[in-house]
PDB file of N, CA and C in Angstrom:
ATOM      1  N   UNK A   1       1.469 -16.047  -3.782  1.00  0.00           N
ATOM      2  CA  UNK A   1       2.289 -15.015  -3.177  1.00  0.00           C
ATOM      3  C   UNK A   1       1.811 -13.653  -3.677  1.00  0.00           C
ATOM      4  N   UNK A   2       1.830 -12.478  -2.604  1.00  0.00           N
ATOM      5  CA  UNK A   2       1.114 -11.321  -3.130  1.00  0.00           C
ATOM      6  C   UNK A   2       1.875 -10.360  -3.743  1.00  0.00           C
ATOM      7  N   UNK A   3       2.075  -9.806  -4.416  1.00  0.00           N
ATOM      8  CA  UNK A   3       3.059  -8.793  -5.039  1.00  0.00           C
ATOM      9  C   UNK A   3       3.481  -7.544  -4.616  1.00  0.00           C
ATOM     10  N   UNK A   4       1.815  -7.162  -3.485  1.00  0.00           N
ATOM     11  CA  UNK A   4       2.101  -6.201  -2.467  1.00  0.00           C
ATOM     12  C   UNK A   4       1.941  -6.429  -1.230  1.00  0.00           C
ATOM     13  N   UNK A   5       2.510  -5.723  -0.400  1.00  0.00           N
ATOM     14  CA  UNK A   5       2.135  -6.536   1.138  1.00  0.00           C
ATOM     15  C   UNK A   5       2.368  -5.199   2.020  1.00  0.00           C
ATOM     16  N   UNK A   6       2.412  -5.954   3.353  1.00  0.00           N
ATOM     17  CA  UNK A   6       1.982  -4.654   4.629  1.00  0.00           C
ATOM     18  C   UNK A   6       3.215  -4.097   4.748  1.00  0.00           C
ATOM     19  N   UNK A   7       3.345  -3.371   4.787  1.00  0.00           N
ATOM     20  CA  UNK A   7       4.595  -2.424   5.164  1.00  0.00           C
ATOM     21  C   UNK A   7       5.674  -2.060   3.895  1.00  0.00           C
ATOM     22  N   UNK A   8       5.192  -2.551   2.832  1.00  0.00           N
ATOM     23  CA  UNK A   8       5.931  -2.111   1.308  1.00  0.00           C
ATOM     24  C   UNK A   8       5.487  -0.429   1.077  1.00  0.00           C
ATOM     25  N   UNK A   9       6.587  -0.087   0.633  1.00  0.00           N
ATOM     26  CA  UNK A   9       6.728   1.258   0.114  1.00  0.00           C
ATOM     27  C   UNK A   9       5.978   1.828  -1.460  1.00  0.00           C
ATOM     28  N   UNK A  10       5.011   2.542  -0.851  1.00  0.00           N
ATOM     29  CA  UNK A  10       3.943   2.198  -2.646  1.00  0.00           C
ATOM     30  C   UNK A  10       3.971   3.694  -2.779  1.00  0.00           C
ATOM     31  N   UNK A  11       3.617   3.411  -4.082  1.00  0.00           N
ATOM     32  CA  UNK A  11       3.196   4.829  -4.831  1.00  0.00           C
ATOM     33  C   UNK A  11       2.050   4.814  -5.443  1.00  0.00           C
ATOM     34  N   UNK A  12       0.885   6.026  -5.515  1.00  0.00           N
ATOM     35  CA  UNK A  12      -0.195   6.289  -6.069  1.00  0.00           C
ATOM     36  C   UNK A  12      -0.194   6.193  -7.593  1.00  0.00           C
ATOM     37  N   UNK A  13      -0.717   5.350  -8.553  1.00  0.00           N
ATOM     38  CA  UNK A  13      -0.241   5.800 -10.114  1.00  0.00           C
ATOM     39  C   UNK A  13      -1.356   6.581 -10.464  1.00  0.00           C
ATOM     40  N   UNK A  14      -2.477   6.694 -10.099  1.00  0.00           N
ATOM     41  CA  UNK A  14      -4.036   7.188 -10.846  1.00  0.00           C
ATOM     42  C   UNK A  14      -4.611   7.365  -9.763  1.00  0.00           C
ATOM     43  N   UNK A  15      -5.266   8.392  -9.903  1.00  0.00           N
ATOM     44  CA  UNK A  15      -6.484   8.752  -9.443  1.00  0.00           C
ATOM     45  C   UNK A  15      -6.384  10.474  -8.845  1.00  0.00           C
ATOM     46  N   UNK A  16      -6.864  10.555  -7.457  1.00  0.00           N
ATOM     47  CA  UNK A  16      -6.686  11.975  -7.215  1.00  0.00           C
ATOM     48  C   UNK A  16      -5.490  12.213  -6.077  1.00  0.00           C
ATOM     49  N   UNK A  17      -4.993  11.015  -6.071  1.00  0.00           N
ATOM     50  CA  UNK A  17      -3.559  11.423  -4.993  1.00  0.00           C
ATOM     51  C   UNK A  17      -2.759  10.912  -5.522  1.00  0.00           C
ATOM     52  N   UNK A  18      -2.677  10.822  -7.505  1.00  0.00           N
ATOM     53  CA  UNK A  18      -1.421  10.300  -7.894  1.00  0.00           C
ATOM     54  C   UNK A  18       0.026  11.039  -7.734  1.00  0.00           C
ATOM     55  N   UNK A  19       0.680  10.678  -7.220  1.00  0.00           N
ATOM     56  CA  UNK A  19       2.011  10.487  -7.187  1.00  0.00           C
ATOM     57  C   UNK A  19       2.217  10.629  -5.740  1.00  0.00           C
ATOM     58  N   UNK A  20       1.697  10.351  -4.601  1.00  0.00           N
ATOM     59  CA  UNK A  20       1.728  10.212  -3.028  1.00  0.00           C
ATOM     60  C   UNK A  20       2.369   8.903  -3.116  1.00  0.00           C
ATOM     61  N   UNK A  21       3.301   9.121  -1.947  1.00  0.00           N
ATOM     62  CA  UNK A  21       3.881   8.047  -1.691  1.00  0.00           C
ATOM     63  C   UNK A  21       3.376   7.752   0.079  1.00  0.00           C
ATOM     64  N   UNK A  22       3.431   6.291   0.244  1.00  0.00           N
ATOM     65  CA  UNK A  22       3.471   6.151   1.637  1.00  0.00           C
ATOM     66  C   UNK A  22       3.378   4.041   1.715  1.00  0.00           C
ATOM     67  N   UNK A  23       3.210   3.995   2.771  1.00  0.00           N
ATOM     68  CA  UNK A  23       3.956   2.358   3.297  1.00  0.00           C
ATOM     69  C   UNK A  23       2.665   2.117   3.545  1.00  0.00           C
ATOM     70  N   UNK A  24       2.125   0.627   2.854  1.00  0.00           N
ATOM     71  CA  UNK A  24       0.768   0.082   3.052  1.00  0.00           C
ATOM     72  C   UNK A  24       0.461  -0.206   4.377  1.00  0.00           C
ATOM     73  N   UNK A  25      -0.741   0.218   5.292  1.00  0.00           N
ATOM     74  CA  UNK A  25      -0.988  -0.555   6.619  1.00  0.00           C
ATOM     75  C   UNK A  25      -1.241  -1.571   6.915  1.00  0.00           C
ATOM     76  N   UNK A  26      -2.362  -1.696   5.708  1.00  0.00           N
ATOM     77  CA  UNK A  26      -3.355  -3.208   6.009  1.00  0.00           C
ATOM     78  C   UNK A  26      -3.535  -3.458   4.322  1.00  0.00           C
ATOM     79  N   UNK A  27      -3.501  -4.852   4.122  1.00  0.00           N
ATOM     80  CA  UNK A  27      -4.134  -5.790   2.852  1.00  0.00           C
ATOM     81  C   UNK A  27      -5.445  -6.165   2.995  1.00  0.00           C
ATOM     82  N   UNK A  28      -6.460  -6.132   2.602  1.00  0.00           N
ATOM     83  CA  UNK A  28      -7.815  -6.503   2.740  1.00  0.00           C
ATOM     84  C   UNK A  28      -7.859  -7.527   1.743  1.00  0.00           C
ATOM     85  N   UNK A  29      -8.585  -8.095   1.808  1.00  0.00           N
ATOM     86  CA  UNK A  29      -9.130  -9.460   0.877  1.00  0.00           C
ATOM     87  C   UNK A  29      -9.956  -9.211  -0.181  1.00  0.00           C
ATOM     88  N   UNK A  30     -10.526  -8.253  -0.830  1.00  0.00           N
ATOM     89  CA  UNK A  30     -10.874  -8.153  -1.846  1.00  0.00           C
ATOM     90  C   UNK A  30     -10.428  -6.927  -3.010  1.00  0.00           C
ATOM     91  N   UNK A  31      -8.789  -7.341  -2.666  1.00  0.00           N
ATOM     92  CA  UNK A  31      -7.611  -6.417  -3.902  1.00  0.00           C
ATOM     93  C   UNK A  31      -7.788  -5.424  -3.231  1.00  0.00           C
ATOM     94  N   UNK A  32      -7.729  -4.601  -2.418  1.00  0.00           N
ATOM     95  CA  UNK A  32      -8.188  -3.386  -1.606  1.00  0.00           C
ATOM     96  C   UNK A  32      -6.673  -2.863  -0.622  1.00  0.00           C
ATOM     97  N   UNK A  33      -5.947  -1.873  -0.927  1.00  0.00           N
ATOM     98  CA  UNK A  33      -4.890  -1.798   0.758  1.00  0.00           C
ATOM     99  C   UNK A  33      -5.445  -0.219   0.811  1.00  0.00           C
ATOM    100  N   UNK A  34      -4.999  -0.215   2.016  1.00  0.00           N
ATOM    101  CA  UNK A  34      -4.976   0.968   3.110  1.00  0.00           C
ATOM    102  C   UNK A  34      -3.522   1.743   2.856  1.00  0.00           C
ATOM    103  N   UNK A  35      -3.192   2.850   2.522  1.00  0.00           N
ATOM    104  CA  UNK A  35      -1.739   3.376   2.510  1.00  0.00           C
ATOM    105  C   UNK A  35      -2.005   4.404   3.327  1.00  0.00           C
ATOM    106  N   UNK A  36      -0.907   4.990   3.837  1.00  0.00           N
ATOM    107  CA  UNK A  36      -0.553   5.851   4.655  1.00  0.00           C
ATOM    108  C   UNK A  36      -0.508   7.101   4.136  1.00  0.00           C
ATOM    109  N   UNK A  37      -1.429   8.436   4.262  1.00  0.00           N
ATOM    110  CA  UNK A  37      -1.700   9.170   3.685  1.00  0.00           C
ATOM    111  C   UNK A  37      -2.581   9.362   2.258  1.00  0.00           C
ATOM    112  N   UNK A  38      -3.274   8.055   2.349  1.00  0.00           N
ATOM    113  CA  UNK A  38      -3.249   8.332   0.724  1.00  0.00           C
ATOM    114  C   UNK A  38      -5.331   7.793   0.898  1.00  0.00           C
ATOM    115  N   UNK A  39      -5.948   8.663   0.173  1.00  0.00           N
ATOM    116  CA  UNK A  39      -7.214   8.684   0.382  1.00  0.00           C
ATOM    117  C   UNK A  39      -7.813   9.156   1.652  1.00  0.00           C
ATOM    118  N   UNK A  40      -7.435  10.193   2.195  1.00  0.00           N
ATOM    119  CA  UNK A  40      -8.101  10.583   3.199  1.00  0.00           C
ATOM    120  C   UNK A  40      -9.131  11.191   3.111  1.00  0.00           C
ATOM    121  N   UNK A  41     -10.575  10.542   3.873  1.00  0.00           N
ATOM    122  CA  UNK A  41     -12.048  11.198   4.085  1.00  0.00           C
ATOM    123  C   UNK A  41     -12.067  11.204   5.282  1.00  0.00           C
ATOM    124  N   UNK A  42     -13.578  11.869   5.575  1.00  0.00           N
ATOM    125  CA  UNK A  42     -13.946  12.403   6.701  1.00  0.00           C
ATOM    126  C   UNK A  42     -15.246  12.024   7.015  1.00  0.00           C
ATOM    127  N   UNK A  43     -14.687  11.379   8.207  1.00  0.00           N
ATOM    128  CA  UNK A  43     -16.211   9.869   8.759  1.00  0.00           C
ATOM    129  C   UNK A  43     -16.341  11.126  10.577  1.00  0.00           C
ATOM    130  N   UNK A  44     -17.988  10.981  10.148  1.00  0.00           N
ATOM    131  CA  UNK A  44     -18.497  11.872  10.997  1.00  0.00           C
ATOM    132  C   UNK A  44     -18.664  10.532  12.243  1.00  0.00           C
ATOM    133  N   UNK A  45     -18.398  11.077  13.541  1.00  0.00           N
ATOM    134  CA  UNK A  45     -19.211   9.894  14.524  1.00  0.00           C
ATOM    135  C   UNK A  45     -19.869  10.559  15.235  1.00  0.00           C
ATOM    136  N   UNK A  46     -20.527   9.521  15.887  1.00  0.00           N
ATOM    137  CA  UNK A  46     -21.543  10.056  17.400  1.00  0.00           C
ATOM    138  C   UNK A  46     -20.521   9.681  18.408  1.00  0.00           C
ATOM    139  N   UNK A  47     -20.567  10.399  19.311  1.00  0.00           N
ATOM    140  CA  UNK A  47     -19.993  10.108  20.762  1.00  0.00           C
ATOM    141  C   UNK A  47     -20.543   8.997  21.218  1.00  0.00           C
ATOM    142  N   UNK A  48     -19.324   8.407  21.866  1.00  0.00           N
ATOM    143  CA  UNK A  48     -19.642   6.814  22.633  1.00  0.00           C
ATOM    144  C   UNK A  48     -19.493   6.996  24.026  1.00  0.00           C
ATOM    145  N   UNK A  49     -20.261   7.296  24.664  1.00  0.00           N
ATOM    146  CA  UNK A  49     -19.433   7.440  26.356  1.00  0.00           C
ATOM    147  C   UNK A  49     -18.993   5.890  26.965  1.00  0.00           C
ATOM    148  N   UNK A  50     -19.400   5.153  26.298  1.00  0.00           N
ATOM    149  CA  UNK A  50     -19.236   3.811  27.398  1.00  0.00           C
ATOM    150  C   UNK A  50     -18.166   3.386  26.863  1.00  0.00           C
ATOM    151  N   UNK A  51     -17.594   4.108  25.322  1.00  0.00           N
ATOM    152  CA  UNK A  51     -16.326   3.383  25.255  1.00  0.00           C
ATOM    153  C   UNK A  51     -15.021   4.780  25.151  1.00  0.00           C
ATOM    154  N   UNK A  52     -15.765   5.973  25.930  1.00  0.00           N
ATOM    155  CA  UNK A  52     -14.925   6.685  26.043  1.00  0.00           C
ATOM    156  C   UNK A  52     -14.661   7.843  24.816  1.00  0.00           C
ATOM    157  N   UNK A  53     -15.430   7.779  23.756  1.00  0.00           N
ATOM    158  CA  UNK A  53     -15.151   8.007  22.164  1.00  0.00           C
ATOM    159  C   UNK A  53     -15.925   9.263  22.134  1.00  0.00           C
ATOM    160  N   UNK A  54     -14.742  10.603  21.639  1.00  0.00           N
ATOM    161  CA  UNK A  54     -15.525  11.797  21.725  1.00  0.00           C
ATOM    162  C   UNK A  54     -16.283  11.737  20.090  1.00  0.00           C
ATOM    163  N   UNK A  55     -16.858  12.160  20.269  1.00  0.00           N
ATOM    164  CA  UNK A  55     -18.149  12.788  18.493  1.00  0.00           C
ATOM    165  C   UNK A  55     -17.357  13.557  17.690  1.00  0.00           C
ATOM    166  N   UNK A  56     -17.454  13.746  16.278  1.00  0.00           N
ATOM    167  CA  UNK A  56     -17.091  15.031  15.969  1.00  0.00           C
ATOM    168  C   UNK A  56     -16.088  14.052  14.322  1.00  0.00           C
ATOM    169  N   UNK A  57     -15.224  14.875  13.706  1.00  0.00           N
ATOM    170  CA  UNK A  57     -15.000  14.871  12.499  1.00  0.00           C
ATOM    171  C   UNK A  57     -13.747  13.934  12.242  1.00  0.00           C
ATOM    172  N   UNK A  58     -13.754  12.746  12.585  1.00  0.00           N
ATOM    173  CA  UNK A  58     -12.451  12.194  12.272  1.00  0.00           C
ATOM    174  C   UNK A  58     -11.663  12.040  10.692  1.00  0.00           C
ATOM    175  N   UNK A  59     -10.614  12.610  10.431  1.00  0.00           N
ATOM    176  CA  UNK A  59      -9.904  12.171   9.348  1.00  0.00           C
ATOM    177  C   UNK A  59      -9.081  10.631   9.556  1.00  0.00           C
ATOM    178  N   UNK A  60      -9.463  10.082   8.307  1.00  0.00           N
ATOM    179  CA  UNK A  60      -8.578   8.991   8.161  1.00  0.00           C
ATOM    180  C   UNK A  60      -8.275   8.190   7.165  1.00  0.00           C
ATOM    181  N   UNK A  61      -7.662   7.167   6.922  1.00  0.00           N
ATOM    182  CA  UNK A  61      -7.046   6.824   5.623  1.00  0.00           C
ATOM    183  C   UNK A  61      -8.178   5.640   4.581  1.00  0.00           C
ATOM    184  N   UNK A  62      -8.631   5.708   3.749  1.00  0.00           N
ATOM    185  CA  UNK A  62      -9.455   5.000   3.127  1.00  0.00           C
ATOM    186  C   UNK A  62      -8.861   4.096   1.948  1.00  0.00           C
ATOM    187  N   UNK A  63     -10.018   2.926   1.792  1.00  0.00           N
ATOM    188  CA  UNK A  63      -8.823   2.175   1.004  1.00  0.00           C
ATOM    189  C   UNK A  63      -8.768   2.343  -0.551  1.00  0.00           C
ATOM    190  N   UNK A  64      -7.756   1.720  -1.608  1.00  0.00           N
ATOM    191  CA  UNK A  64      -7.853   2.302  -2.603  1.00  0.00           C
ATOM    192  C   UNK A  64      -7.294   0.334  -3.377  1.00  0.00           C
ATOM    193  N   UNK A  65      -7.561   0.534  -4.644  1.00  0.00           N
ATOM    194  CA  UNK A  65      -7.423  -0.626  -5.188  1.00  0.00           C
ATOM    195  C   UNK A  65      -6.061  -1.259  -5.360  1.00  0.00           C
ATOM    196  N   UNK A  66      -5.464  -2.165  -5.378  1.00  0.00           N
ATOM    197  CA  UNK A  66      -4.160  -2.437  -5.657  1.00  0.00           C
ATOM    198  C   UNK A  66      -4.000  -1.939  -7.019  1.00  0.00           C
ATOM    199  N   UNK A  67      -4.677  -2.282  -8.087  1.00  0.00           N
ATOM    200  CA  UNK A  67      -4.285  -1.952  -9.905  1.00  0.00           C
ATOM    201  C   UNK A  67      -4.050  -0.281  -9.640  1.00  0.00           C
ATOM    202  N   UNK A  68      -3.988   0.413  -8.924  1.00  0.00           N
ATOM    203  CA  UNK A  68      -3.758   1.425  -8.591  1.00  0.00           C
ATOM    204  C   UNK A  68      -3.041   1.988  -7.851  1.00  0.00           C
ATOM    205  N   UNK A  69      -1.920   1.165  -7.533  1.00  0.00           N
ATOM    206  CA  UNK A  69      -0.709   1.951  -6.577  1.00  0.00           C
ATOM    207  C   UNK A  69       0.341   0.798  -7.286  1.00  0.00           C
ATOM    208  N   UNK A  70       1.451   1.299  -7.298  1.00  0.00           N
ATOM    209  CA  UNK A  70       2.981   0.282  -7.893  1.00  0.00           C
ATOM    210  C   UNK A  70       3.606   0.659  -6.441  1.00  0.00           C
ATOM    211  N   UNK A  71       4.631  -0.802  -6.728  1.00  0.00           N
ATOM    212  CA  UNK A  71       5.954  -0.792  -5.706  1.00  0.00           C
ATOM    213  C   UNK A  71       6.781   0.080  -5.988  1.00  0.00           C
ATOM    214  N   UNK A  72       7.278   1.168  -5.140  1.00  0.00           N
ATOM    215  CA  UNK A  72       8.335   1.972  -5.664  1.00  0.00           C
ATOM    216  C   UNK A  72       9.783   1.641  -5.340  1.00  0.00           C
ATOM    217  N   UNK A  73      10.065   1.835  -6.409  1.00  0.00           N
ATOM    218  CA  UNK A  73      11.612   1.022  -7.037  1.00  0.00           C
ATOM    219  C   UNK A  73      12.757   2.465  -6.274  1.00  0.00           C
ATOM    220  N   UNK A  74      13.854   2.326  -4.839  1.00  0.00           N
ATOM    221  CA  UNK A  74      14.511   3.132  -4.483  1.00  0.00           C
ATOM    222  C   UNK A  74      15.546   3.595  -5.196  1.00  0.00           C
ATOM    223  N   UNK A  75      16.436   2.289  -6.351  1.00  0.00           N
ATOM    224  CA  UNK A  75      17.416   2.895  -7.188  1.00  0.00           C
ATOM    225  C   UNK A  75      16.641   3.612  -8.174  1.00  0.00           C
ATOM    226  N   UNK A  76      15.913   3.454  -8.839  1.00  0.00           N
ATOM    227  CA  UNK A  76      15.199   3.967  -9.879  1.00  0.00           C
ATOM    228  C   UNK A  76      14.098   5.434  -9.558  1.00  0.00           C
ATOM    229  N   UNK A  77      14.137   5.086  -8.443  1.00  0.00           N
ATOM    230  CA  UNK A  77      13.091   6.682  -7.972  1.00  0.00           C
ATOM    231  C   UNK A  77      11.848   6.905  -9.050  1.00  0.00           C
ATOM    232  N   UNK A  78      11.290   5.509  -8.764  1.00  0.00           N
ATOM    233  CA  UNK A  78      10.011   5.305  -9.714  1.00  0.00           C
ATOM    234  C   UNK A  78       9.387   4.173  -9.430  1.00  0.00           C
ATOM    235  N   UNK A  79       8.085   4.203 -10.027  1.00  0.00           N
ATOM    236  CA  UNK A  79       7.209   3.334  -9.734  1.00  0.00           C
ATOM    237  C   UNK A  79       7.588   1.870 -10.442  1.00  0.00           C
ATOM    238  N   UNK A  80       7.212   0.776 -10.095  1.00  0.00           N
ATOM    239  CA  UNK A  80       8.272  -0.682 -10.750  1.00  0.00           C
ATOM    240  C   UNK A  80       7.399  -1.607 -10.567  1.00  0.00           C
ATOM    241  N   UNK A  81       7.249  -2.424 -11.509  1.00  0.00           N
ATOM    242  CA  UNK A  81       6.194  -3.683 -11.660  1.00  0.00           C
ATOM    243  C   UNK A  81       6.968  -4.787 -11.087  1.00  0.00           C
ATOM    244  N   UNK A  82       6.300  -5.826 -10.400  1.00  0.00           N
ATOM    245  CA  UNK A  82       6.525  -6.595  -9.679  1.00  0.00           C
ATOM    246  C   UNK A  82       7.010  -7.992 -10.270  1.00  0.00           C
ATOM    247  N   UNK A  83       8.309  -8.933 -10.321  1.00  0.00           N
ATOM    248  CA  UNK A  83       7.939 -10.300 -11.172  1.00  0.00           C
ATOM    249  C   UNK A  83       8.220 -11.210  -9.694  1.00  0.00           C
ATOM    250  N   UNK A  84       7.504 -12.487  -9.383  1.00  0.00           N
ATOM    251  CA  UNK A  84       8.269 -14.002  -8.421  1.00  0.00           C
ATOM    252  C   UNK A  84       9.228 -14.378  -8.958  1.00  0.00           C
ATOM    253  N   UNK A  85      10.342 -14.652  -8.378  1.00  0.00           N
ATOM    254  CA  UNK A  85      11.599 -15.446  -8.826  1.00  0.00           C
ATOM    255  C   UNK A  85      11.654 -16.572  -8.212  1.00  0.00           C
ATOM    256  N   UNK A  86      12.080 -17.579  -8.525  1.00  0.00           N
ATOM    257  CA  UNK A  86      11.991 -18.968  -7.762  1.00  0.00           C
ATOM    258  C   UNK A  86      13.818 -19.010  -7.627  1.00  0.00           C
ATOM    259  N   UNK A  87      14.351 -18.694  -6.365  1.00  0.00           N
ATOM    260  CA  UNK A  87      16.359 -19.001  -6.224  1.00  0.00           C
ATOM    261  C   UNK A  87      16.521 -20.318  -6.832  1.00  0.00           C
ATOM    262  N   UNK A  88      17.771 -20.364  -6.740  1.00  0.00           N
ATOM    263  CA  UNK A  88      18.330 -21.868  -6.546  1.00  0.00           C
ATOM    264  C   UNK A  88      17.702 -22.615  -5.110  1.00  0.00           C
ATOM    265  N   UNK A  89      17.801 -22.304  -3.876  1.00  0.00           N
ATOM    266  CA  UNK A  89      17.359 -23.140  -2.619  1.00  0.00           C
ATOM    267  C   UNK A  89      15.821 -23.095  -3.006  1.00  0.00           C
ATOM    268  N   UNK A  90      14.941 -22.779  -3.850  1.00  0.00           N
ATOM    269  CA  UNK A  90      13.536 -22.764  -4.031  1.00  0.00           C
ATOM    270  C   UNK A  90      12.800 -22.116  -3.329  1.00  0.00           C
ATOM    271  N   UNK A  91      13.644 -21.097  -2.298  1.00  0.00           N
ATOM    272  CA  UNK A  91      12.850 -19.854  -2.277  1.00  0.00           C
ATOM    273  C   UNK A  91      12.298 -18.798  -3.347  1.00  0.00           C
ATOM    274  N   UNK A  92      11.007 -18.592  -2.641  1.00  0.00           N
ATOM    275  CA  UNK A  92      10.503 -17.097  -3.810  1.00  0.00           C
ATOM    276  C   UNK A  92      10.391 -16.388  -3.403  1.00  0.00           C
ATOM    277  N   UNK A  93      10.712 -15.208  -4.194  1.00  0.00           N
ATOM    278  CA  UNK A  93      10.896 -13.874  -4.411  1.00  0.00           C
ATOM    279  C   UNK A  93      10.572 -12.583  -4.568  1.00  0.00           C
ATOM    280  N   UNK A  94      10.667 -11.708  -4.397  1.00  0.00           N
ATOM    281  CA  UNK A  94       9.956 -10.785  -5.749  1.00  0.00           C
ATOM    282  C   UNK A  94      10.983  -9.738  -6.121  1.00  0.00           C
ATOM    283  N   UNK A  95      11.118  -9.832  -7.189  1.00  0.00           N
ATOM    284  CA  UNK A  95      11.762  -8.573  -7.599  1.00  0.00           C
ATOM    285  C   UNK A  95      11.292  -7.932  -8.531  1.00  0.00           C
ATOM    286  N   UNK A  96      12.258  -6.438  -9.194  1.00  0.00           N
ATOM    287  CA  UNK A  96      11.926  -5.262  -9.616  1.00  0.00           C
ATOM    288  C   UNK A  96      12.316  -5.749 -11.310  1.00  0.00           C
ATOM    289  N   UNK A  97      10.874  -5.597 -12.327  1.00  0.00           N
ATOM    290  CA  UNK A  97      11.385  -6.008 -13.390  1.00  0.00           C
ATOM    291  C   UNK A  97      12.444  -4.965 -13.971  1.00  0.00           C
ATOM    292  N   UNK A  98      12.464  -4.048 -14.105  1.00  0.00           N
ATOM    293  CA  UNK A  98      13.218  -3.127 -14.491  1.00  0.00           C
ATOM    294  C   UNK A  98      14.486  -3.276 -14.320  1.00  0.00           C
ATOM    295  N   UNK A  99      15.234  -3.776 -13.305  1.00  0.00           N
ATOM    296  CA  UNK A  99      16.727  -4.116 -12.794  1.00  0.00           C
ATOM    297  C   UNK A  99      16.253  -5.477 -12.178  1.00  0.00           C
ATOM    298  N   UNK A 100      15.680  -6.180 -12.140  1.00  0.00           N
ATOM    299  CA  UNK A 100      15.693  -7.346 -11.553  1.00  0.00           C
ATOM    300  C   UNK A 100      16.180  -7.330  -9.941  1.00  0.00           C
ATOM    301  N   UNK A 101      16.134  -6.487  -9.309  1.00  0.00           N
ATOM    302  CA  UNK A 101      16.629  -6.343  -8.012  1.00  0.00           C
ATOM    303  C   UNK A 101      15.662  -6.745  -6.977  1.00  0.00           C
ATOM    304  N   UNK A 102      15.906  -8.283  -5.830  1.00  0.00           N
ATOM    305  CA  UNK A 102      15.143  -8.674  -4.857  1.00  0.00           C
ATOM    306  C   UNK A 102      14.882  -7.631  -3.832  1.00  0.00           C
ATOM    307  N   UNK A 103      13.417  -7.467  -3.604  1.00  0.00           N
ATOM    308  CA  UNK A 103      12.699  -6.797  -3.315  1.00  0.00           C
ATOM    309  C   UNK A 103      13.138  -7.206  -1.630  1.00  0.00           C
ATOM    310  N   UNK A 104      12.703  -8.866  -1.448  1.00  0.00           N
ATOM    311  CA  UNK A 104      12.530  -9.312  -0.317  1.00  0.00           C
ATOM    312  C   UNK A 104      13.997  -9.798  -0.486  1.00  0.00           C
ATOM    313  N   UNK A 105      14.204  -9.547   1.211  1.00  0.00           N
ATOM    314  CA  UNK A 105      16.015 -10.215   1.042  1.00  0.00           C
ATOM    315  C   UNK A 105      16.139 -11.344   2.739  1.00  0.00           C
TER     316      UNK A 105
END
């Protein structure tokens, strides 16, 4: 089970957009997500006419490592490390070690 996932609410801890917040897009497979606002470069293209695609300077979101963004915790208005809980019905979990509060409901 992953500790972060698509559409969780993250925060930057390190690097050059620490303390940006934004909601992961995509999980990649080698520890890698995509967040929303967060690492933006600038990928030059060539124009595509056959698929319609003008040339010129696109901004967009680049990916950044998981050991480098935390789940942000809404009661706490801070960044919060992740633990699995196994319920009583043997569902799992995740919650906020700090308050123990289920993440997933």
């Amino acid at each position: 089970m992953r500790k972060i996932r698509k559409g969780d609410d993250v925060i930057v801890i390190t690097g050059k957009d620490k303390g940006k917040r934004g909601a992961v897009l995509q999980v990649l497979v080698n520890d890698r997500v995509v967040v929303e606002n967060v690492n933006i470069v600038k990928r030059h293209t060539k124009p595509n006419p056959a698929r319609n695609v003008p040339g010129g300077i696109i901004e967009k979101e680049s990916s950044v490592h998981i050991s480098n963004i935390a789940l942000f915790n809404p009661v706490t208005k801070r960044a919060d490390r992740v633990a699995i809980k196994v319920l009583e019905d043997g569902r799992k979990v995740r919650c906020f070690k700090s308050n123990n509060e289920v993440v997933d409901v």
